[in-house]
C-alpha atoms as a PDB file:
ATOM      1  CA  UNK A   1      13.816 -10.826   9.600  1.00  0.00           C
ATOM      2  CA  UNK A   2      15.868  -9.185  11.873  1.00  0.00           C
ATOM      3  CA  UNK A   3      13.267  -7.724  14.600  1.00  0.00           C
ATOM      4  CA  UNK A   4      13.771  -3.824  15.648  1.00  0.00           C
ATOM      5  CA  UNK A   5      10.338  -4.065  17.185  1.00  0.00           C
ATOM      6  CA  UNK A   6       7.955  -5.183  19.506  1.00  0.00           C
ATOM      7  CA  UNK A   7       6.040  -8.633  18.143  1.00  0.00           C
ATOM      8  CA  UNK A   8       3.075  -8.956  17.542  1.00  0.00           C
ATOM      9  CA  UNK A   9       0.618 -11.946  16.516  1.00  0.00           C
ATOM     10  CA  UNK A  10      -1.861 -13.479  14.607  1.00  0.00           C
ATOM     11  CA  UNK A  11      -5.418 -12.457  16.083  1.00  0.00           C
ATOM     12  CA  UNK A  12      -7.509 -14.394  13.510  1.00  0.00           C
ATOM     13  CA  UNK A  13      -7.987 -15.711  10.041  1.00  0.00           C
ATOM     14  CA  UNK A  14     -10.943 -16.190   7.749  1.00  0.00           C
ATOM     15  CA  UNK A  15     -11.034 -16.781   4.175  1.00  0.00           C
ATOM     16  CA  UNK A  16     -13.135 -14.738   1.963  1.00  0.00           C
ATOM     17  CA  UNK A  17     -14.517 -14.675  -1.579  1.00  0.00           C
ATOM     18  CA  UNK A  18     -13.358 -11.361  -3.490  1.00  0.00           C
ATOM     19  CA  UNK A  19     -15.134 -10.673  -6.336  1.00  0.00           C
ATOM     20  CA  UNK A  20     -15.235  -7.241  -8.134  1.00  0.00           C
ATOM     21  CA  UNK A  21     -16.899  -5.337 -10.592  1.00  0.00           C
ATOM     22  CA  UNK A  22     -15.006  -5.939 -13.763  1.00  0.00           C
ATOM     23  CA  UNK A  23     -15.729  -9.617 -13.139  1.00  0.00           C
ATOM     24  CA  UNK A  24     -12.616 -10.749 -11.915  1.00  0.00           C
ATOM     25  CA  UNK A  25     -12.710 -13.780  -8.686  1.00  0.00           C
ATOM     26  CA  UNK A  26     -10.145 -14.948  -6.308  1.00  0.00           C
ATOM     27  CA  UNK A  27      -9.919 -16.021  -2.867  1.00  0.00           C
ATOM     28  CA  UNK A  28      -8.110 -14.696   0.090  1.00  0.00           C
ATOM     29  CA  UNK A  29      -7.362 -15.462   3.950  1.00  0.00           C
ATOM     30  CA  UNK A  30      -7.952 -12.335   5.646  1.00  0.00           C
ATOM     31  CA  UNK A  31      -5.890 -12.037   8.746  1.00  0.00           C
ATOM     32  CA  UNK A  32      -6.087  -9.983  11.827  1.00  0.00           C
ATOM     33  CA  UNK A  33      -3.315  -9.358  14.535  1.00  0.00           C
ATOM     34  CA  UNK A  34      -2.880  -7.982  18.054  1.00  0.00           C
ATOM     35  CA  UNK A  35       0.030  -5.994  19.659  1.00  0.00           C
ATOM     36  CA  UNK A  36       0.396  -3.837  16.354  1.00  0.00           C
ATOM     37  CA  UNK A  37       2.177  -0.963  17.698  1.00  0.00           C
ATOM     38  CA  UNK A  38      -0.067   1.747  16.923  1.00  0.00           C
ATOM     39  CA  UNK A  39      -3.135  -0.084  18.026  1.00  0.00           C
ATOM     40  CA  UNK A  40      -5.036   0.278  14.445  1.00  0.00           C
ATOM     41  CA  UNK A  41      -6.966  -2.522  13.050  1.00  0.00           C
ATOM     42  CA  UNK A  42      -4.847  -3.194  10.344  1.00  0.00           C
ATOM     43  CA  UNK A  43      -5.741  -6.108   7.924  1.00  0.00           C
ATOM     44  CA  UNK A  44      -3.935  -8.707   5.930  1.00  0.00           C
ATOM     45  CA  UNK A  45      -4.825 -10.412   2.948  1.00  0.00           C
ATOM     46  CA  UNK A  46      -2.639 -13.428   1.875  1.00  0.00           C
ATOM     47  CA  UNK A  47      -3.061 -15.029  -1.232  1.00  0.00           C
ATOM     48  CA  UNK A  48      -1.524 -18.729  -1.859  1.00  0.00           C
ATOM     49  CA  UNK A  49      -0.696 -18.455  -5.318  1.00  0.00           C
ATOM     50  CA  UNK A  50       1.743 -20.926  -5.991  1.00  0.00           C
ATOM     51  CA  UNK A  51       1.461 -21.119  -2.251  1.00  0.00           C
ATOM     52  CA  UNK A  52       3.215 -18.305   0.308  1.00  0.00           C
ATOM     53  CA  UNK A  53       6.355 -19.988   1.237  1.00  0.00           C
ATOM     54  CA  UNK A  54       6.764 -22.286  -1.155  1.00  0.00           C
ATOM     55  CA  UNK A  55       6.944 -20.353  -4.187  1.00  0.00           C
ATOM     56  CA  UNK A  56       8.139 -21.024  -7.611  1.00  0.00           C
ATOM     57  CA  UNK A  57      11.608 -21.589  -7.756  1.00  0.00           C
ATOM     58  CA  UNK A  58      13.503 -18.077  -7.828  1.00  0.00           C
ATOM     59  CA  UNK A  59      10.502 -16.207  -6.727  1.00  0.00           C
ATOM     60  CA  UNK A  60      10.074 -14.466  -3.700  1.00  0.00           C
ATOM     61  CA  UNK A  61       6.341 -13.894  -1.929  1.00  0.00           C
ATOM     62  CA  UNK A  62       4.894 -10.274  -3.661  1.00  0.00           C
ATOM     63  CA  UNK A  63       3.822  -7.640  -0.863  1.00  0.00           C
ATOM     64  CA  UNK A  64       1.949  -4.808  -0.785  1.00  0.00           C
ATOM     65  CA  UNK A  65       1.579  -2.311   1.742  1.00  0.00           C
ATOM     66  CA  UNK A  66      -2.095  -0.377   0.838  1.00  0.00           C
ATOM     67  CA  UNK A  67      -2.519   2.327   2.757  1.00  0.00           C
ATOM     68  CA  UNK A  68      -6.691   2.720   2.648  1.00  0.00           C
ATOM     69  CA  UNK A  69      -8.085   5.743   0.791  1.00  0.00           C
ATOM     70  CA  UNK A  70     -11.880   5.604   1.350  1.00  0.00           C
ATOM     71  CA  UNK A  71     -12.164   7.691  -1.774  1.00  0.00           C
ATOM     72  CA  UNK A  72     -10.369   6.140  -3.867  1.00  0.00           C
ATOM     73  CA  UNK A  73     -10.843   2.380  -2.918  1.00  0.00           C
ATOM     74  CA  UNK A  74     -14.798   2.382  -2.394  1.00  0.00           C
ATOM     75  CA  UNK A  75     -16.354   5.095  -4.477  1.00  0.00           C
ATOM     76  CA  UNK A  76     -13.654   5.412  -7.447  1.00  0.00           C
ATOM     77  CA  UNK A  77     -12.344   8.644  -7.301  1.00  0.00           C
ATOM     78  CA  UNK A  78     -10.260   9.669 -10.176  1.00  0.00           C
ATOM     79  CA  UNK A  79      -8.457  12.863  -8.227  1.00  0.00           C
ATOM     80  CA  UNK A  80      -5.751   9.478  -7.532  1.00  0.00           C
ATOM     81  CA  UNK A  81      -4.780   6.393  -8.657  1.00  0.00           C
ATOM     82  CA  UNK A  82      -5.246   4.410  -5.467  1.00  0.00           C
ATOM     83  CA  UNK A  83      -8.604   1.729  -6.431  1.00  0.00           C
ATOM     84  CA  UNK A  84      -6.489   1.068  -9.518  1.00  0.00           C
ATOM     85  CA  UNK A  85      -3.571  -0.071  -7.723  1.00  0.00           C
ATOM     86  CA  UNK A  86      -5.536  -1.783  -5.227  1.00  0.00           C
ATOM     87  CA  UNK A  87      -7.656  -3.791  -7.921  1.00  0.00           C
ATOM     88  CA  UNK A  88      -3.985  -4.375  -9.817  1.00  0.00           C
ATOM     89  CA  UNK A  89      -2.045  -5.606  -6.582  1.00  0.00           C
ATOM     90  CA  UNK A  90      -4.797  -7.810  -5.830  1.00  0.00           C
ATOM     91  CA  UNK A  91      -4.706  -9.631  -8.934  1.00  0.00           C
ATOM     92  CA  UNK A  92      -1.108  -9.417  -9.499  1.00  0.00           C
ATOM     93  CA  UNK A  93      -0.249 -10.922  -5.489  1.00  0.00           C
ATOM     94  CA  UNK A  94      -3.231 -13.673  -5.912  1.00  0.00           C
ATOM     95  CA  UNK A  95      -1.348 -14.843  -9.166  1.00  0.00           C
ATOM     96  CA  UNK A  96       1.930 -15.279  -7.692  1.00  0.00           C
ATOM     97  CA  UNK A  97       1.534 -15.961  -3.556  1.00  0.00           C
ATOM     98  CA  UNK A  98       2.018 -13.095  -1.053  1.00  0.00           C
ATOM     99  CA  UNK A  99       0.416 -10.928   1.122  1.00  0.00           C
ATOM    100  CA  UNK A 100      -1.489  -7.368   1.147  1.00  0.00           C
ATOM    101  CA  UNK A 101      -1.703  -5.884   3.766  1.00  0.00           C
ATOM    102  CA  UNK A 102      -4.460  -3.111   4.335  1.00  0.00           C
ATOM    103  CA  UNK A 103      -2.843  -0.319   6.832  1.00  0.00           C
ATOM    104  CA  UNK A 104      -5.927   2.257   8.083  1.00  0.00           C
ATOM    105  CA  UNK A 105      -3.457   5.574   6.910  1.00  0.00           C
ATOM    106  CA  UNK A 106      -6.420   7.501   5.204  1.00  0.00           C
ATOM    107  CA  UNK A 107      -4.977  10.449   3.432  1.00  0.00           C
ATOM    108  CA  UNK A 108      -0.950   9.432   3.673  1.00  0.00           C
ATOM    109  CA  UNK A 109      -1.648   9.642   7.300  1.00  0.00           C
ATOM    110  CA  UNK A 110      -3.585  12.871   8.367  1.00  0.00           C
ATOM    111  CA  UNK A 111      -7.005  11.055   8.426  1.00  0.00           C
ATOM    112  CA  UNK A 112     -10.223  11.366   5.945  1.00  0.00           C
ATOM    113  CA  UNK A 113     -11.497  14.875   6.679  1.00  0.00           C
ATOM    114  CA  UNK A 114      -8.139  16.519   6.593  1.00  0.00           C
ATOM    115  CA  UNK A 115      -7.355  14.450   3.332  1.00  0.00           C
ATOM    116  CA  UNK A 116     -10.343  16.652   1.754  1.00  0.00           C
ATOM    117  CA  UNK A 117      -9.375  19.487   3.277  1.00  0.00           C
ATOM    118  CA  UNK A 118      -6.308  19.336   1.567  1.00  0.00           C
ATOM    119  CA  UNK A 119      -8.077  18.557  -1.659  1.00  0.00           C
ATOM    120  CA  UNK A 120     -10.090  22.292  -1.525  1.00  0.00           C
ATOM    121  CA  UNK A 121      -6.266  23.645  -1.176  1.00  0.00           C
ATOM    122  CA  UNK A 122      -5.135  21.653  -4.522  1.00  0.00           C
ATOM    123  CA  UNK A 123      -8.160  23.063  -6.079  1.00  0.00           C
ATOM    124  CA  UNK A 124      -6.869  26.399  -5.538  1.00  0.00           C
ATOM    125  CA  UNK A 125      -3.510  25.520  -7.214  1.00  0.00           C
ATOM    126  CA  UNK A 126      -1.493  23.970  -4.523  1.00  0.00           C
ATOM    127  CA  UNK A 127      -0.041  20.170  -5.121  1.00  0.00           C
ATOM    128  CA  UNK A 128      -0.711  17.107  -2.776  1.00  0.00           C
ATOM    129  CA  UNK A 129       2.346  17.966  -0.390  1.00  0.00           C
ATOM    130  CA  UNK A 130       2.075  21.490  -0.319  1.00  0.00           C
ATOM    131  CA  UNK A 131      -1.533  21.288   0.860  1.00  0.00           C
ATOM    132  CA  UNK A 132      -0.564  19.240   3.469  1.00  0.00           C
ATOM    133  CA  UNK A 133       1.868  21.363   5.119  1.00  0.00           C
ATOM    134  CA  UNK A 134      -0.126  24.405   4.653  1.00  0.00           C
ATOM    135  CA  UNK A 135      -2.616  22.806   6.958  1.00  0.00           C
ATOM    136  CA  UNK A 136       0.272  22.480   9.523  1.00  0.00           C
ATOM    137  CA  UNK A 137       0.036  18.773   8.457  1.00  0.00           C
ATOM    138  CA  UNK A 138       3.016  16.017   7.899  1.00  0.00           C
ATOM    139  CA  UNK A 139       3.664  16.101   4.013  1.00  0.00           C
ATOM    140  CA  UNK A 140       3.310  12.067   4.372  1.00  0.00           C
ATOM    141  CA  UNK A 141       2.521  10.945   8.210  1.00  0.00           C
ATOM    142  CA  UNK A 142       2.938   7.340   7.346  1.00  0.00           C
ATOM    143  CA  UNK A 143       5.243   4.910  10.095  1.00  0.00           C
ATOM    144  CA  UNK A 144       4.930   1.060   8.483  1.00  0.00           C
ATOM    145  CA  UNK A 145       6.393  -0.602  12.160  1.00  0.00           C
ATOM    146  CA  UNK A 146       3.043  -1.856  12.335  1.00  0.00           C
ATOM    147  CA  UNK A 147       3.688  -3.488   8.762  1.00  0.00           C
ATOM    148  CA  UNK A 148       6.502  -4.693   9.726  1.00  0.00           C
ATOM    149  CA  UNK A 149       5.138  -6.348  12.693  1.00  0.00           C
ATOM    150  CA  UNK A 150       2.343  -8.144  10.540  1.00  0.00           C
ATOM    151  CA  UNK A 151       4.761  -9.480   8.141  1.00  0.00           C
ATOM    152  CA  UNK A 152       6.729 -11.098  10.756  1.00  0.00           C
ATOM    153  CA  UNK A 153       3.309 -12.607  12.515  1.00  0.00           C
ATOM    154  CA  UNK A 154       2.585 -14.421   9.415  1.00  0.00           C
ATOM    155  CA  UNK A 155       6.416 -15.591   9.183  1.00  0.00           C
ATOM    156  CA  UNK A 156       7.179 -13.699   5.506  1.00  0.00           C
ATOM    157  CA  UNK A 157      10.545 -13.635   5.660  1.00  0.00           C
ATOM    158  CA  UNK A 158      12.437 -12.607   1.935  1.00  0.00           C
ATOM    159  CA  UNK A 159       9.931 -10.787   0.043  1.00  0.00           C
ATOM    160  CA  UNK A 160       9.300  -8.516  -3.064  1.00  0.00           C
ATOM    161  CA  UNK A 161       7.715  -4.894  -2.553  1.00  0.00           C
ATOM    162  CA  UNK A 162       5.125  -4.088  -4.950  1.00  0.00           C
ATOM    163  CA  UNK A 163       5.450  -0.131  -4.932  1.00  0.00           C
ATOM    164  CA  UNK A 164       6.915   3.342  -6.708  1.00  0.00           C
ATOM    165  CA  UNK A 165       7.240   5.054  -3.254  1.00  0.00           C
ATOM    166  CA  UNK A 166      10.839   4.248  -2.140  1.00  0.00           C
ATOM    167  CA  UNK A 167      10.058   5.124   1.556  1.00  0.00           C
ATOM    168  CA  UNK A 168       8.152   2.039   1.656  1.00  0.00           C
ATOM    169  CA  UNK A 169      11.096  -0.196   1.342  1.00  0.00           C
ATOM    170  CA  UNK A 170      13.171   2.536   3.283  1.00  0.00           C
ATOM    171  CA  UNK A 171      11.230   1.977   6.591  1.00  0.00           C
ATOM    172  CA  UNK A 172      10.727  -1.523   6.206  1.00  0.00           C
ATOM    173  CA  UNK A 173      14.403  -2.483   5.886  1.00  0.00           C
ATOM    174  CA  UNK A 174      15.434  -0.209   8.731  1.00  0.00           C
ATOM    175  CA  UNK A 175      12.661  -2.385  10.512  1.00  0.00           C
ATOM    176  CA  UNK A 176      14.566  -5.414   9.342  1.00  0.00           C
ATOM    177  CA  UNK A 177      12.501  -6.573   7.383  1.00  0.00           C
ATOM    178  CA  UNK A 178      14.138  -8.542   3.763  1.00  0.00           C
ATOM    179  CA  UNK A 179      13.045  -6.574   1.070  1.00  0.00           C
ATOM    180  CA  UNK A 180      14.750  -7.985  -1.760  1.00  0.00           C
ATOM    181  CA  UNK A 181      13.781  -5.874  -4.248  1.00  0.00           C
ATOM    182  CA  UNK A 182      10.743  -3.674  -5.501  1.00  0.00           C
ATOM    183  CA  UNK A 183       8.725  -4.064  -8.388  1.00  0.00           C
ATOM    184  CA  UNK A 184       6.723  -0.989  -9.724  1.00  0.00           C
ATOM    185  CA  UNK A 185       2.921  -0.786 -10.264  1.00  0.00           C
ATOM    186  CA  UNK A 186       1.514   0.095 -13.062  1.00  0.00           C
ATOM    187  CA  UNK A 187       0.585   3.376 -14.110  1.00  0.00           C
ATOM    188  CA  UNK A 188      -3.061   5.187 -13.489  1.00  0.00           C
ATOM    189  CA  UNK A 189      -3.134   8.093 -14.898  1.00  0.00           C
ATOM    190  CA  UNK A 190      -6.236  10.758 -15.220  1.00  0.00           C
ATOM    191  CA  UNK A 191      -6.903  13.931 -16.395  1.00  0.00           C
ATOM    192  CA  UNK A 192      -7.585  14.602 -12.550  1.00  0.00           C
ATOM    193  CA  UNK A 193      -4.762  12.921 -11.478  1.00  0.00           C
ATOM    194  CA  UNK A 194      -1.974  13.648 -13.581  1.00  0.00           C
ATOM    195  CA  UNK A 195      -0.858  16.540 -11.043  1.00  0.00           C
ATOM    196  CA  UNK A 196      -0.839  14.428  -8.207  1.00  0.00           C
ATOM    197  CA  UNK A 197       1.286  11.503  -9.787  1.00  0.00           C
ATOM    198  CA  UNK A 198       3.373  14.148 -11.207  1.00  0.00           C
ATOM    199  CA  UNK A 199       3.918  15.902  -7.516  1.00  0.00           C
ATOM    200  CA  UNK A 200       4.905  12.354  -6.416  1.00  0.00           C
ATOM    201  CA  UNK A 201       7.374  11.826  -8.669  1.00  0.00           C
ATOM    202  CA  UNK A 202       9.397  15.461  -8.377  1.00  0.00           C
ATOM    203  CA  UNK A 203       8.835  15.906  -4.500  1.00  0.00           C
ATOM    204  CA  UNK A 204       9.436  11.889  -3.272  1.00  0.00           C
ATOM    205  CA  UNK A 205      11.149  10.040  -6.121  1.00  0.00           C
ATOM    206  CA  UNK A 206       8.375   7.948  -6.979  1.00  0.00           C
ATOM    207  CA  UNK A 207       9.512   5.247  -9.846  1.00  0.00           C
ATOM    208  CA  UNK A 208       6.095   6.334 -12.226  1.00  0.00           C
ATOM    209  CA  UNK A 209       6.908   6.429 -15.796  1.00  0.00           C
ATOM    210  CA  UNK A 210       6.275  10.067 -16.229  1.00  0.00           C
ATOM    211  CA  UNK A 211       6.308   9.678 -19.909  1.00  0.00           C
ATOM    212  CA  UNK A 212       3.469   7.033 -20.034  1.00  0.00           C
ATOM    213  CA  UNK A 213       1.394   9.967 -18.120  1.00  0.00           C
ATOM    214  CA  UNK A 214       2.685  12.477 -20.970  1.00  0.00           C
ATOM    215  CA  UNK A 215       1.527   9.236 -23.745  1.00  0.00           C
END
């Protein structure tokens, strides 16, 4: 990784039991850092899988950038697809040996209470982005330097992006990071939330198969 940033560095690590609802168990080493550049408390959870730099032959470590979505992640909200993708990237990253990383960017960046605010606007008709900017908000406020930054503490150097949003890997090779190549989640889809993955598709090129939403 070719560094376009400040460092920063390893703050601690614990391990820690996951266990959720459905029934399903695994184990991670939660990590902390200092020096992040926008002095969040981030989080990173790296699973060994076939063990995080020594994968299976061919295979590259699986990463996920999260960004938190109190909503979605702790009480199950259906309005998005975020708790499913969290539960899935969990699993999927434990499996093979990577890291998840956890980045405190409630509501694409704008924070909880303007996140909601936003929702009152799509229940008058307009979509996630729109709302955003009619608040005199960014449409998506999100800066991953701080990702970057954690992925080079923990010495992930080639890796595989587990996402549909292709400013994810945008930012994160312009931070010089190695993203060798992305790999699609899976898709959620609701009868709440089938505007909002739809919106995400048509305004930012999200890779969701719009025709498993129409299914």
């Amino acid at each position: 990784m070719e560094t376009v940033h400040a460092t920063a560095a390893v703050r601690t690590r614990v391990t820690i039991p996951l266990a959720f609802a459905d029934g399903y168990e695994t184990t991670a080493e939660a990590v902390t850092f200092k020096g992040l550049a926008d002095g969040q408390e981030h989080l990173a959870l790296v699973f060994s899988g076939r063990s995080l730099g020594h994968p299976a032959p061919g295979a590259a470590p699986l990463v996920r950038m999260h960004s938190e979505c109190l909503t979605g992640d702790v009480f199950g909200s259906a309005r998005c697809d975020c708790g499913p993708q969290l539960r899935e990237a969990v699993e999927r990253i434990s499996e093979r040996g990577g890291v998840l990383l956890y980045l405190r960017q409630e509501g694409r960046g704008i924070g909880l209470y303007n996140k909601l605010d936003a929702y009152a606007l799509q229940d008058d008709g307009l979509d996630t982005y729109a709302a955003n900017a009619a608040l005199g908000l960014p449409e998506d406020g999100r800066d991953y330097t701080a990702a970057a930054q954690m992925l080079e503490a923990l010495g992930v150097e080639a890796f595989e992006l587990l996402t549909n949003n292709p400013d994810k890997a945008r930012q994160l090779r312009e931070l010089g990071a190695d993203v060798t190549a992305t790999v699609p989640t899976g898709v959620f889809a609701t009868e709440s939330n089938v505007r909002y993955l739809s919106a995400k598709v048509q305004h930012t090129g999200h890779t969701i198969a719009l025709a498993a939403l129409a299914a």
